[in-house]
PDB file of N, CA and C in Angstrom:
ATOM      1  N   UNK A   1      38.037 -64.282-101.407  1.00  0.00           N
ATOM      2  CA  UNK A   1      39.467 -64.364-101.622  1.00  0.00           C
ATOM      3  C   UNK A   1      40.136 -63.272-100.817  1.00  0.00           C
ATOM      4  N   UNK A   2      41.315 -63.798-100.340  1.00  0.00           N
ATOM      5  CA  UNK A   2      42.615 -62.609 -99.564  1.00  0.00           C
ATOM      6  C   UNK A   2      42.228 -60.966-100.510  1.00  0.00           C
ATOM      7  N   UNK A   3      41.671 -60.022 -99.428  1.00  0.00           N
ATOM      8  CA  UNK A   3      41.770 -58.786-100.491  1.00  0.00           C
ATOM      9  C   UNK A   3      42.841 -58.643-101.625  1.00  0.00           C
ATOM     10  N   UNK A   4      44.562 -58.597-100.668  1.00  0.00           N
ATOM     11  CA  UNK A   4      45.620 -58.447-101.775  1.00  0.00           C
ATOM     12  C   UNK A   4      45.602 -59.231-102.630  1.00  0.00           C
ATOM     13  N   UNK A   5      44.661 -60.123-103.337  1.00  0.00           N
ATOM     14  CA  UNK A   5      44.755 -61.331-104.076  1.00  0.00           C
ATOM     15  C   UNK A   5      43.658 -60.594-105.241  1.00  0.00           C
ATOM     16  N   UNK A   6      42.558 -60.350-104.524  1.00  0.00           N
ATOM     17  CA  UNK A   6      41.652 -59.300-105.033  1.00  0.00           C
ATOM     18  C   UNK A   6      42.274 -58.028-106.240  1.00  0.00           C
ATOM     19  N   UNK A   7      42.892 -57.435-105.748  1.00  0.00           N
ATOM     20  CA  UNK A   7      43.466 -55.894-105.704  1.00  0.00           C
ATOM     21  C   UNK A   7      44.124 -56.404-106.668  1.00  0.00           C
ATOM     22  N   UNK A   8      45.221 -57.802-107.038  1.00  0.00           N
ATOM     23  CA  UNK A   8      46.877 -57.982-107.335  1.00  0.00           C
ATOM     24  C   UNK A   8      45.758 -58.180-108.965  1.00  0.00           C
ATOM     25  N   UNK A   9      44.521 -59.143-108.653  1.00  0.00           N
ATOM     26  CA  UNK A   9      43.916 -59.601-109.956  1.00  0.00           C
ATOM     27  C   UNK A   9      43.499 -58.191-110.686  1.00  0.00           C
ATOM     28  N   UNK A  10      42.719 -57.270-110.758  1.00  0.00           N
ATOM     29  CA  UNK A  10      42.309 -56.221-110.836  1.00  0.00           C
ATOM     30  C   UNK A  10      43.136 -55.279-111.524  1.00  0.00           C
ATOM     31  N   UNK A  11      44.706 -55.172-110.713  1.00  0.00           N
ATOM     32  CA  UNK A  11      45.713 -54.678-111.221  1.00  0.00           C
ATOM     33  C   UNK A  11      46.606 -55.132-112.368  1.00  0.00           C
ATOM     34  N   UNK A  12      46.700 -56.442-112.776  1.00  0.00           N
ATOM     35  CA  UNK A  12      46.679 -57.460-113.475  1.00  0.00           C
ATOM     36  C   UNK A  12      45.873 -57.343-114.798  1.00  0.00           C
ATOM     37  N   UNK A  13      44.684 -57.732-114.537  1.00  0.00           N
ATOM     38  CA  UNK A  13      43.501 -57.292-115.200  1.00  0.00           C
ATOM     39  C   UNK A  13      43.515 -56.151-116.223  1.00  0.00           C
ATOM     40  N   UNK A  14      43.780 -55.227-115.553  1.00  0.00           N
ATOM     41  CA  UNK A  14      43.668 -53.837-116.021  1.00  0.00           C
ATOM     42  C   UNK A  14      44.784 -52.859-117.145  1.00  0.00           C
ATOM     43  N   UNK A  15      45.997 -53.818-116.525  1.00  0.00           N
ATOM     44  CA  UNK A  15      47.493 -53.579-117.160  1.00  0.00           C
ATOM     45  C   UNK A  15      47.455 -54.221-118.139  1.00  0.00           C
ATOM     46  N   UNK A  16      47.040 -55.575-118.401  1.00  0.00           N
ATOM     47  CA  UNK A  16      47.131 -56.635-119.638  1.00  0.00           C
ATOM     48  C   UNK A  16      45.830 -56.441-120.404  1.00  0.00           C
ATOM     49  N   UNK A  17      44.660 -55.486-119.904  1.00  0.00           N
ATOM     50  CA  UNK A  17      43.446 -55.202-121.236  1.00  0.00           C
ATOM     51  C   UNK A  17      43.138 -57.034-121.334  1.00  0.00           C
ATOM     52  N   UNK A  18      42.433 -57.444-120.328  1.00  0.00           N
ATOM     53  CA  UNK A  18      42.127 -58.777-120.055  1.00  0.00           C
ATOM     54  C   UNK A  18      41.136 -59.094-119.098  1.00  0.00           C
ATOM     55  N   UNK A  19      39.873 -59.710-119.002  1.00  0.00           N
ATOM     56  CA  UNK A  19      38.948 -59.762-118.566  1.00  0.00           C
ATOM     57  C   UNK A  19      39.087 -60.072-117.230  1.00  0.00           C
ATOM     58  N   UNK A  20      38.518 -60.277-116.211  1.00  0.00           N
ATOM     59  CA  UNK A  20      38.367 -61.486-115.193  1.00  0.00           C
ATOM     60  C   UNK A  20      38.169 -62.826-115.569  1.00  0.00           C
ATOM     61  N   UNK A  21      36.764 -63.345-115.557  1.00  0.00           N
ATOM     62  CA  UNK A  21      37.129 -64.682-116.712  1.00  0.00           C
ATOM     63  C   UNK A  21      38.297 -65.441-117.351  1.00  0.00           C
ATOM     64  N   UNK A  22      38.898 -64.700-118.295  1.00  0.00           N
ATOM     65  CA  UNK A  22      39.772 -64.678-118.908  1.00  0.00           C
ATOM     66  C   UNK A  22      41.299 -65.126-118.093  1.00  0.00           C
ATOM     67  N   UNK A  23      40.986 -63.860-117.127  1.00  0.00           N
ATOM     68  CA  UNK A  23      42.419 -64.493-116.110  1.00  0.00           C
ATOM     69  C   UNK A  23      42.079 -65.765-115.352  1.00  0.00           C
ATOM     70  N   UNK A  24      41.266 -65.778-115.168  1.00  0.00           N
ATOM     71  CA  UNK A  24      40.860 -67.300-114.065  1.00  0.00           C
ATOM     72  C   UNK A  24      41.497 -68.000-115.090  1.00  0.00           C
ATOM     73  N   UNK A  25      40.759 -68.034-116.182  1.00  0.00           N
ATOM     74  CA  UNK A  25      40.633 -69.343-117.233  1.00  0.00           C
ATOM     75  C   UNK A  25      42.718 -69.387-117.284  1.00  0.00           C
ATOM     76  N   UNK A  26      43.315 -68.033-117.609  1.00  0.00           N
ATOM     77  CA  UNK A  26      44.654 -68.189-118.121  1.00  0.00           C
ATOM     78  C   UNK A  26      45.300 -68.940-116.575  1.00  0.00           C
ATOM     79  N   UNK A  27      45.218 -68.261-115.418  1.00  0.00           N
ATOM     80  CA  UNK A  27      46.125 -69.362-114.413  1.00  0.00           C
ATOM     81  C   UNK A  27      45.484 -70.543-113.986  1.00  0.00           C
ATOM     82  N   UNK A  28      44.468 -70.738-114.693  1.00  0.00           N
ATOM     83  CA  UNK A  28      44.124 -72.802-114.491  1.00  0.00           C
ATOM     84  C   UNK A  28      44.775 -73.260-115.597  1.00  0.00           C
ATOM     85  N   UNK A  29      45.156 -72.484-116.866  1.00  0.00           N
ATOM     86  CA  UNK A  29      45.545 -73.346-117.803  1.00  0.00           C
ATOM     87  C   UNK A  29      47.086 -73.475-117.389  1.00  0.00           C
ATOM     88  N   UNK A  30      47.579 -72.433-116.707  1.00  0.00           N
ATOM     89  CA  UNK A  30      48.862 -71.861-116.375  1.00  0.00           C
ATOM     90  C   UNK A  30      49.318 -73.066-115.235  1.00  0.00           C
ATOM     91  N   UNK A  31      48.524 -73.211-114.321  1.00  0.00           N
ATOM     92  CA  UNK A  31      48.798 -73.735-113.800  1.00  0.00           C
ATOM     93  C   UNK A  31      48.668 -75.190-113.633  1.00  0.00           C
ATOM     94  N   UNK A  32      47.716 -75.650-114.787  1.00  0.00           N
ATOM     95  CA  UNK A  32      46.825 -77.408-114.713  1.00  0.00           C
ATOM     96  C   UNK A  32      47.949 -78.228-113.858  1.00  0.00           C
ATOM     97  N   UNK A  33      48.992 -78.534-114.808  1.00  0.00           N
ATOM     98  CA  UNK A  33      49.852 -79.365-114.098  1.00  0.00           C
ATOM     99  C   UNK A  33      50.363 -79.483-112.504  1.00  0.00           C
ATOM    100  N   UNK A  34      50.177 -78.252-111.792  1.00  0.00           N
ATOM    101  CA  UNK A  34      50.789 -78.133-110.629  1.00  0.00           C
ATOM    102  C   UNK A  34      49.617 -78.362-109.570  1.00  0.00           C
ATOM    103  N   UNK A  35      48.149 -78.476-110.354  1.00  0.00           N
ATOM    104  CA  UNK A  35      46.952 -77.816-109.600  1.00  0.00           C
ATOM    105  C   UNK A  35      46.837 -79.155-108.280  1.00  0.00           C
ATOM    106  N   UNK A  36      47.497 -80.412-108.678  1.00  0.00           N
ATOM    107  CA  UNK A  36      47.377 -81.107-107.691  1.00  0.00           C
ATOM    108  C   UNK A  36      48.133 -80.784-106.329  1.00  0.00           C
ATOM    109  N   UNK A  37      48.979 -80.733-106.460  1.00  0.00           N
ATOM    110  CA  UNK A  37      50.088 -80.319-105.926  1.00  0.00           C
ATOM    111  C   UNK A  37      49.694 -78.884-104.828  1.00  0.00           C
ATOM    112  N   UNK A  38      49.272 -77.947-105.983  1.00  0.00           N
ATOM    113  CA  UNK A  38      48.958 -76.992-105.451  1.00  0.00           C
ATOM    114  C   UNK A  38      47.926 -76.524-104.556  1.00  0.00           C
ATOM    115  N   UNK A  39      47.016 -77.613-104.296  1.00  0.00           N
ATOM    116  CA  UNK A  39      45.578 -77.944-104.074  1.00  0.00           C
ATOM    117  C   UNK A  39      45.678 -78.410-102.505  1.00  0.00           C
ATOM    118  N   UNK A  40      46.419 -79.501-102.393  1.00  0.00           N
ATOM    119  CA  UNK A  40      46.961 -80.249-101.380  1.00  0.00           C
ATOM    120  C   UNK A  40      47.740 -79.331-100.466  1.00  0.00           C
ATOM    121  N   UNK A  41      48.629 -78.450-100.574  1.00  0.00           N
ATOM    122  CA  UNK A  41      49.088 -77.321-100.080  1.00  0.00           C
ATOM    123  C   UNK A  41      47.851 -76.531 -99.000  1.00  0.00           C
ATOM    124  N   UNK A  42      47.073 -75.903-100.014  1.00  0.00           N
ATOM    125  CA  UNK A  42      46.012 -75.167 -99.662  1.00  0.00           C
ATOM    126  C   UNK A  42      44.976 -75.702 -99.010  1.00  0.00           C
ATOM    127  N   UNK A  43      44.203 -76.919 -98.787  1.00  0.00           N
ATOM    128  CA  UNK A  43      43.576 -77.162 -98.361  1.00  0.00           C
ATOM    129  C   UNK A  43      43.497 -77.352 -96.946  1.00  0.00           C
ATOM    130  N   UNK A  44      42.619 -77.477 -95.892  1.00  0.00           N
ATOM    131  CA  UNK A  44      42.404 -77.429 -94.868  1.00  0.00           C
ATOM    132  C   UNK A  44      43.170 -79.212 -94.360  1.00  0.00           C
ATOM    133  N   UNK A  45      43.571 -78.796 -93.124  1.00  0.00           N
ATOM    134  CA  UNK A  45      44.110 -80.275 -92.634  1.00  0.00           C
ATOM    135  C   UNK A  45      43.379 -80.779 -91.209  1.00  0.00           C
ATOM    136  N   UNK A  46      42.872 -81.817 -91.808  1.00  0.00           N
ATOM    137  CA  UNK A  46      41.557 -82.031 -90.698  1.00  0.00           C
ATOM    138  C   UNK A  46      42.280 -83.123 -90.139  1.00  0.00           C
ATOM    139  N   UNK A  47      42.136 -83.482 -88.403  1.00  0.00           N
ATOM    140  CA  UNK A  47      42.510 -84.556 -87.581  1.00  0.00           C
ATOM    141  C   UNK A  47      41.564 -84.820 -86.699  1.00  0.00           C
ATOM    142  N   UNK A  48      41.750 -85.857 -86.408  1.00  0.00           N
ATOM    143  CA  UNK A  48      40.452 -86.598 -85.398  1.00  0.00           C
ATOM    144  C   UNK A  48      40.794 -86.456 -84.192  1.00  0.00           C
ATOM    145  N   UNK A  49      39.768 -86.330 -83.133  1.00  0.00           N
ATOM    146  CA  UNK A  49      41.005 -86.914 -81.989  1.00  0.00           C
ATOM    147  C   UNK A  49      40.052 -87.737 -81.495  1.00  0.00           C
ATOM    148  N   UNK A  50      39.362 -88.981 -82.349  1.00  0.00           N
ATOM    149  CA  UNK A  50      38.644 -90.394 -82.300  1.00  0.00           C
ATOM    150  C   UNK A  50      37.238 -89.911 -81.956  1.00  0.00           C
ATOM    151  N   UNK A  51      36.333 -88.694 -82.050  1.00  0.00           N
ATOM    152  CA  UNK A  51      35.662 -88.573 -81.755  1.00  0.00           C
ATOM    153  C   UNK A  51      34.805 -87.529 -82.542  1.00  0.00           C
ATOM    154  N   UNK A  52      35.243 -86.581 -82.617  1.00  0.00           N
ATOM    155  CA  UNK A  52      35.395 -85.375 -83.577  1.00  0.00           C
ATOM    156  C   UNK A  52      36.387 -84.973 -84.547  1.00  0.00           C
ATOM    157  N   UNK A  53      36.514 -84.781 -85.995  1.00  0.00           N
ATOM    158  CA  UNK A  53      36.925 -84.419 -86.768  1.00  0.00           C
ATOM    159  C   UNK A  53      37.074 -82.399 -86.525  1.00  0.00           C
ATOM    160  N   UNK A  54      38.428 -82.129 -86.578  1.00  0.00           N
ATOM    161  CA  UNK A  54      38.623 -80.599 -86.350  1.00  0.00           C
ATOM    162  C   UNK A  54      39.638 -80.930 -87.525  1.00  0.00           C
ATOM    163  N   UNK A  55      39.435 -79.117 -88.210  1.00  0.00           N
ATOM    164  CA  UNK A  55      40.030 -78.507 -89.036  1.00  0.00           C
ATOM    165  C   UNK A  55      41.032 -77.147 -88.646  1.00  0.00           C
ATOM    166  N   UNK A  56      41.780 -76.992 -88.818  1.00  0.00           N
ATOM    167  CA  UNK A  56      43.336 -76.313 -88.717  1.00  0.00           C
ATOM    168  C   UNK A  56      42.376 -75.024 -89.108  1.00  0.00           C
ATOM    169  N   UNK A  57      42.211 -73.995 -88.465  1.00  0.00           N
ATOM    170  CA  UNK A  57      41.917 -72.658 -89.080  1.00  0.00           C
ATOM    171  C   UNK A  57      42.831 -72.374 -90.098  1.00  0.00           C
ATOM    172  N   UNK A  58      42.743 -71.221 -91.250  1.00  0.00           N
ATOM    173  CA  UNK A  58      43.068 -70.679 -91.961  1.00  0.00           C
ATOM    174  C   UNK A  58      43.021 -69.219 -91.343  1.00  0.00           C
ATOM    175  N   UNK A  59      44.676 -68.647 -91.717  1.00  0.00           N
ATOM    176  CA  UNK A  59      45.107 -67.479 -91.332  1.00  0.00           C
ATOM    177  C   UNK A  59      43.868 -66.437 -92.156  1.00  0.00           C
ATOM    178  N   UNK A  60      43.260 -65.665 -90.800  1.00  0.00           N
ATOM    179  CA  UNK A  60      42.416 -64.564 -91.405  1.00  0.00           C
ATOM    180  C   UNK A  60      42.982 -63.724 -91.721  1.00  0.00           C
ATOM    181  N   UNK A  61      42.539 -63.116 -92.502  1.00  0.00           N
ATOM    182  CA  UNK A  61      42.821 -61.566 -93.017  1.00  0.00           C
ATOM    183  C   UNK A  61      41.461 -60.873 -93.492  1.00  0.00           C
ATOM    184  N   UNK A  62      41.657 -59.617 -94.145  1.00  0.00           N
ATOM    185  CA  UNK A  62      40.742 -58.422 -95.017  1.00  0.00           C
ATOM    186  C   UNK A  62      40.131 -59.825 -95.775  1.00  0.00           C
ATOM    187  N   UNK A  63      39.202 -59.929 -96.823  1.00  0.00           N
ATOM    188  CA  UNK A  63      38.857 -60.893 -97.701  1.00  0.00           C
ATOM    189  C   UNK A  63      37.576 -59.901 -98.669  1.00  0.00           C
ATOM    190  N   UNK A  64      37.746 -60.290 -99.549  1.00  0.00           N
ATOM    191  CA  UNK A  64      37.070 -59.418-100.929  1.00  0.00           C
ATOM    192  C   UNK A  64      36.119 -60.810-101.436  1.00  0.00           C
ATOM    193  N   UNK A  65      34.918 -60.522-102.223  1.00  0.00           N
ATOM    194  CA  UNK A  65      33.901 -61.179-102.649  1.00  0.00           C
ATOM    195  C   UNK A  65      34.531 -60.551-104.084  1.00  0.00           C
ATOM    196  N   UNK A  66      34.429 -61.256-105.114  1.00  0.00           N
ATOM    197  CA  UNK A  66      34.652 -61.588-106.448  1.00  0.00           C
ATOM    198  C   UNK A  66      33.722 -62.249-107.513  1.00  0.00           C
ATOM    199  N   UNK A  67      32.703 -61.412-107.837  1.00  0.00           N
ATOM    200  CA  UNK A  67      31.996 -62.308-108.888  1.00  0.00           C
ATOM    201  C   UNK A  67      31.959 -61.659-110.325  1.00  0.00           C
ATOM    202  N   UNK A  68      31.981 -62.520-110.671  1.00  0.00           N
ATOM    203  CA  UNK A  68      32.110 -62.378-112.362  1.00  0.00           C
ATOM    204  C   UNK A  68      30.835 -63.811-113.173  1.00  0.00           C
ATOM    205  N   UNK A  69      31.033 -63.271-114.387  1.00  0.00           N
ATOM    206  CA  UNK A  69      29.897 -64.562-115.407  1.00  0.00           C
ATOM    207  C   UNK A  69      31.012 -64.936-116.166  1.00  0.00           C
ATOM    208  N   UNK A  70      30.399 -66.211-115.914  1.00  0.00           N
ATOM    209  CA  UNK A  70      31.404 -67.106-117.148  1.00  0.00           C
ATOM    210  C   UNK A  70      30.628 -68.330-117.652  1.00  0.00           C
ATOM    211  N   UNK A  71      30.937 -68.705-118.763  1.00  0.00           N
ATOM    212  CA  UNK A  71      30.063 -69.541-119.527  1.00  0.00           C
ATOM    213  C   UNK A  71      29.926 -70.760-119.091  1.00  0.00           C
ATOM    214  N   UNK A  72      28.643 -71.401-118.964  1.00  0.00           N
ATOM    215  CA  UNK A  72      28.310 -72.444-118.257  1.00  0.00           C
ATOM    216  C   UNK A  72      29.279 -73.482-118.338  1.00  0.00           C
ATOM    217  N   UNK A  73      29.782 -73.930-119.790  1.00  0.00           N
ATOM    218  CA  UNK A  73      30.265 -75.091-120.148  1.00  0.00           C
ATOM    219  C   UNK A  73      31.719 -74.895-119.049  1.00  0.00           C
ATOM    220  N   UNK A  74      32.352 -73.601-119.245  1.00  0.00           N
ATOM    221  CA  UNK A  74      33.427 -73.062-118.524  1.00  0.00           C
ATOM    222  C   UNK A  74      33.477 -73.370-116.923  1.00  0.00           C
ATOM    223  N   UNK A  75      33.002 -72.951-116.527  1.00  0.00           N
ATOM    224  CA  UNK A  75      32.325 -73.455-114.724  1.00  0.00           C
ATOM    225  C   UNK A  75      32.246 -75.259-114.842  1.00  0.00           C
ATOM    226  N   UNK A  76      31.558 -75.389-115.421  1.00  0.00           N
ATOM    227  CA  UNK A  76      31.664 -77.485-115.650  1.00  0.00           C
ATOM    228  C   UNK A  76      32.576 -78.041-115.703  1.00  0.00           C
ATOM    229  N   UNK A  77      33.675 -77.268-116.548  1.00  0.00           N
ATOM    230  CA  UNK A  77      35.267 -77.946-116.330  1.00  0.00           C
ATOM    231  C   UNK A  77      35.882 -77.660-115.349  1.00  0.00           C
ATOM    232  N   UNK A  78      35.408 -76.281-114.441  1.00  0.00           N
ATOM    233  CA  UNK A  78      36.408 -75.810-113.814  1.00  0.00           C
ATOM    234  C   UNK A  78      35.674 -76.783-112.542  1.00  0.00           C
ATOM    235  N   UNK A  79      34.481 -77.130-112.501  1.00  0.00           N
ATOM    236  CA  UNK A  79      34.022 -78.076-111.105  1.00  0.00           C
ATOM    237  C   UNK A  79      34.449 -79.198-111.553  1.00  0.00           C
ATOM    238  N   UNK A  80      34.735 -80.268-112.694  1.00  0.00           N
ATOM    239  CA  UNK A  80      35.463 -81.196-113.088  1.00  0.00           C
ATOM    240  C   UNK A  80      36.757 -81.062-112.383  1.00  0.00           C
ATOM    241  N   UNK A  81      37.737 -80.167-112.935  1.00  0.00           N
ATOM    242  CA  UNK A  81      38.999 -79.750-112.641  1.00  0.00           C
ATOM    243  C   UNK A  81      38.969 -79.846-110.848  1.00  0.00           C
ATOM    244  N   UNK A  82      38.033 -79.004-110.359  1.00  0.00           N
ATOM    245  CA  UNK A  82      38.253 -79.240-108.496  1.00  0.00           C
ATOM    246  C   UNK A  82      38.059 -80.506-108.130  1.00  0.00           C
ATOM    247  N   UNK A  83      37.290 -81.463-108.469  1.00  0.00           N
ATOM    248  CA  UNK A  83      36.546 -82.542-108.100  1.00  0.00           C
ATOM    249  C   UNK A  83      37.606 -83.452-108.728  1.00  0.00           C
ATOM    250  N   UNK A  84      38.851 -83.463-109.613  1.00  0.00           N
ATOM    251  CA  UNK A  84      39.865 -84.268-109.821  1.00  0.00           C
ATOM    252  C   UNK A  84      40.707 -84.032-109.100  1.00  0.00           C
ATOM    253  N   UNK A  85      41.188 -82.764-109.104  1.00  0.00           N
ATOM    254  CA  UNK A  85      42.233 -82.004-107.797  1.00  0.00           C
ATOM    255  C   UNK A  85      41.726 -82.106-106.460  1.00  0.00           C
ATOM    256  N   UNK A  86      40.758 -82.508-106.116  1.00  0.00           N
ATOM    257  CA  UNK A  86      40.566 -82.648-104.746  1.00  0.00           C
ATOM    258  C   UNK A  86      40.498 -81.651-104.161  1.00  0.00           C
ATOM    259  N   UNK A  87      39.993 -80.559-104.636  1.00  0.00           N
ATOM    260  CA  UNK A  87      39.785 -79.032-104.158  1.00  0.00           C
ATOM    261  C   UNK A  87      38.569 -79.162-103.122  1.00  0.00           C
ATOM    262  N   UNK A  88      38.776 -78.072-102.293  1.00  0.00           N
ATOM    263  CA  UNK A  88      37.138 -78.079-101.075  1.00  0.00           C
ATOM    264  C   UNK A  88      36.440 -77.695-102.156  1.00  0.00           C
ATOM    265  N   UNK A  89      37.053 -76.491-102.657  1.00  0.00           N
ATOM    266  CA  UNK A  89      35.821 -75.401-103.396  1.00  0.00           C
ATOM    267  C   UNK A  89      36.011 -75.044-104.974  1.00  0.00           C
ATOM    268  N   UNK A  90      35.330 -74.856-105.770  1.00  0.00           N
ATOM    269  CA  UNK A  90      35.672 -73.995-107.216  1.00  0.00           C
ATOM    270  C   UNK A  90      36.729 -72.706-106.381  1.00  0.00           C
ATOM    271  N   UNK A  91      36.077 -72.084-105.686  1.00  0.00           N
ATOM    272  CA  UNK A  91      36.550 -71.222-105.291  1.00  0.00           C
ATOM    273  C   UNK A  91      38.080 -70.628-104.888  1.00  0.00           C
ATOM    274  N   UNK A  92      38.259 -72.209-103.899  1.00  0.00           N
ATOM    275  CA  UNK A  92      39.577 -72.345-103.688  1.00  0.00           C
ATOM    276  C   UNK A  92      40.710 -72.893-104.969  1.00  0.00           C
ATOM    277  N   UNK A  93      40.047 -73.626-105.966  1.00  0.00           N
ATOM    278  CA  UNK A  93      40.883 -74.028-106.560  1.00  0.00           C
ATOM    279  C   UNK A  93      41.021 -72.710-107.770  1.00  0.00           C
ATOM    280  N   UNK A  94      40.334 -71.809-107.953  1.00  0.00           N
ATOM    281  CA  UNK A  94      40.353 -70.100-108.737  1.00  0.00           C
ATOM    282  C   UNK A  94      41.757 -69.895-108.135  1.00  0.00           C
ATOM    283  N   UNK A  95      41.591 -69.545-106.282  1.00  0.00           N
ATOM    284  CA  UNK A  95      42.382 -68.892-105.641  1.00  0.00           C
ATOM    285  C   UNK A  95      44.204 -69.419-105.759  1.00  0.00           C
ATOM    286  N   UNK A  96      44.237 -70.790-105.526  1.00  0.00           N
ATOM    287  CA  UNK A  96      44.919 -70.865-105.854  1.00  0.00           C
ATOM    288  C   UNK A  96      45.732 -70.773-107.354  1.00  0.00           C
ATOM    289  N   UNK A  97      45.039 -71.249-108.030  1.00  0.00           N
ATOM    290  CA  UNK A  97      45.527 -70.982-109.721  1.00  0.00           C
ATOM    291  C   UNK A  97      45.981 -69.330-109.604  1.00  0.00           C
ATOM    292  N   UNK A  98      45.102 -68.310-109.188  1.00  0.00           N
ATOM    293  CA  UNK A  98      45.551 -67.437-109.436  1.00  0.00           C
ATOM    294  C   UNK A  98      46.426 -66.652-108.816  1.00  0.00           C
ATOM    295  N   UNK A  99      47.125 -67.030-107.814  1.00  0.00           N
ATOM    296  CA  UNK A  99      48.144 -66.885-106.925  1.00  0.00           C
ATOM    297  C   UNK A  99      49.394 -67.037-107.309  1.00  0.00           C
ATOM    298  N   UNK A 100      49.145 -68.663-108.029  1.00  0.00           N
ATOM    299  CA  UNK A 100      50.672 -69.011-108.640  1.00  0.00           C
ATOM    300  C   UNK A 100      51.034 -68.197-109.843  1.00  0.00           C
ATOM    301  N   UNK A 101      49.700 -67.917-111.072  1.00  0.00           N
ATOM    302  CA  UNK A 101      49.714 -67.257-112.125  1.00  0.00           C
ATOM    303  C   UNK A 101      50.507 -65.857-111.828  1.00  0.00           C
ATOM    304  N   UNK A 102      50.026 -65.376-110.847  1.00  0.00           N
ATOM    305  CA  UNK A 102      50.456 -63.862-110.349  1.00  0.00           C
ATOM    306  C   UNK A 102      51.897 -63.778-110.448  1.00  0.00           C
ATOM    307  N   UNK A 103      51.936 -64.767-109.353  1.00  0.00           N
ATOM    308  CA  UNK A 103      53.545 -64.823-108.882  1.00  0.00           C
ATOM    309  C   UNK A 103      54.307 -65.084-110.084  1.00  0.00           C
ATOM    310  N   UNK A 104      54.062 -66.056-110.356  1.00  0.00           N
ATOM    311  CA  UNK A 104      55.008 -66.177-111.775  1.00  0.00           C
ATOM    312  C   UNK A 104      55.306 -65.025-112.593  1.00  0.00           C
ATOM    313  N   UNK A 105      54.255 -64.077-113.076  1.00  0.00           N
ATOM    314  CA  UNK A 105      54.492 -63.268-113.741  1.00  0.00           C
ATOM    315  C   UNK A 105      54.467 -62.237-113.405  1.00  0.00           C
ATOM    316  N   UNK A 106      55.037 -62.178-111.894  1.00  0.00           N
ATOM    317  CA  UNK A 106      55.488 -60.977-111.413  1.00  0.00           C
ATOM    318  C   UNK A 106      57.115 -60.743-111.448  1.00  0.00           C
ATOM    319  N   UNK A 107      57.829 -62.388-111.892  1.00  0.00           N
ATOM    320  CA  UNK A 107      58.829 -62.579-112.035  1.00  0.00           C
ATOM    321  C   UNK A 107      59.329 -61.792-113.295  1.00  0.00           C
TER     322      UNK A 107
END
């Protein structure tokens, strides 16, 4: 994930006495409704040009590794949840949930 995305969770985290886990789980719930929407945004936009399939890079930046444990059954919904949303990754669909979660309640 984007370091500042990293750092923003952490800081987040730490202010609200709230797990990691915990926050994933709160901006997927935060966000369920939008996750289609929000998914489609984020994802990579692939075009042909009748021969080869190419994908649109994604703006690089710094990027932070993030792991945490979370309960099996928990991970099963959340790969349910990508695999309905049409997410590439668990990963990506975390990132986004927790982006919008942020923002919102930075408001």
């Amino acid at each position: 994930m984007p370091t500042a995305l990293a750092e923003a969770t952490t800081t987040f985290a730490k202010k609200n006495s709230v797990s990691y886990p915990d926050l994933v789980m709160d901006a997927i719930v935060a966000s369920h409704d939008e996750l289609h929407e929000l998914i489609a945004k984020a994802n990579s936009t692939a075009e042909s040009d009748g021969l080869f399939v190419r994908t649109q890079r994604q703006i690089a930046g710094p990027r932070s590794m993030r792991s945490f444990r979370m309960r099996r059954d928990n991970l099963e919904v959340i790969d349910q949840l990508a695999k309905k949303v049409a997410a590439e990754s668990r990963s990506k669909l975390c990132r986004v949930a927790l982006e919008k979660f942020l923002a919102s309640s930075s408001k």
